[in-house]
C-alpha atoms as a PDB file:
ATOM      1  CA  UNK A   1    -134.494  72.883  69.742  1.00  0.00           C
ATOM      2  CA  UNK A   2    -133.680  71.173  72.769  1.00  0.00           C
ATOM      3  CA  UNK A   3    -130.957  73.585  73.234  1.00  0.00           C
ATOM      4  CA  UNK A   4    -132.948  76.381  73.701  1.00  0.00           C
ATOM      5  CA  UNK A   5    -135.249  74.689  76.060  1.00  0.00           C
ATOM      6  CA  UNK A   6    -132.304  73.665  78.183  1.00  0.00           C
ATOM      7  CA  UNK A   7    -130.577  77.174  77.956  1.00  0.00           C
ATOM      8  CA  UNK A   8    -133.990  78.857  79.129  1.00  0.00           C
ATOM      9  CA  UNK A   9    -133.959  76.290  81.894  1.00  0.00           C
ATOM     10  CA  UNK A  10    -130.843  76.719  82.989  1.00  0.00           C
ATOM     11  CA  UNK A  11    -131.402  80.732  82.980  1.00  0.00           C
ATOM     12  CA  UNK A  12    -134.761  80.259  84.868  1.00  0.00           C
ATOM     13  CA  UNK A  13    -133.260  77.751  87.360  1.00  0.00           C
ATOM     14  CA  UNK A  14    -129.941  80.188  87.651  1.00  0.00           C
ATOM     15  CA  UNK A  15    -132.472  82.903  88.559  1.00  0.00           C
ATOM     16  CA  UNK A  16    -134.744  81.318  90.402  1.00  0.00           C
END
């Protein structure tokens, strides 16, 4: 699961 918390991150922070 921590996977998919990091990969969200990473999106969000990529976005952001």
């Amino acid at each position: 699961m921590q996977m998919f918390a990091e990969n969200v991150a990473s999106r969000l922070a990529f976005r952001g």
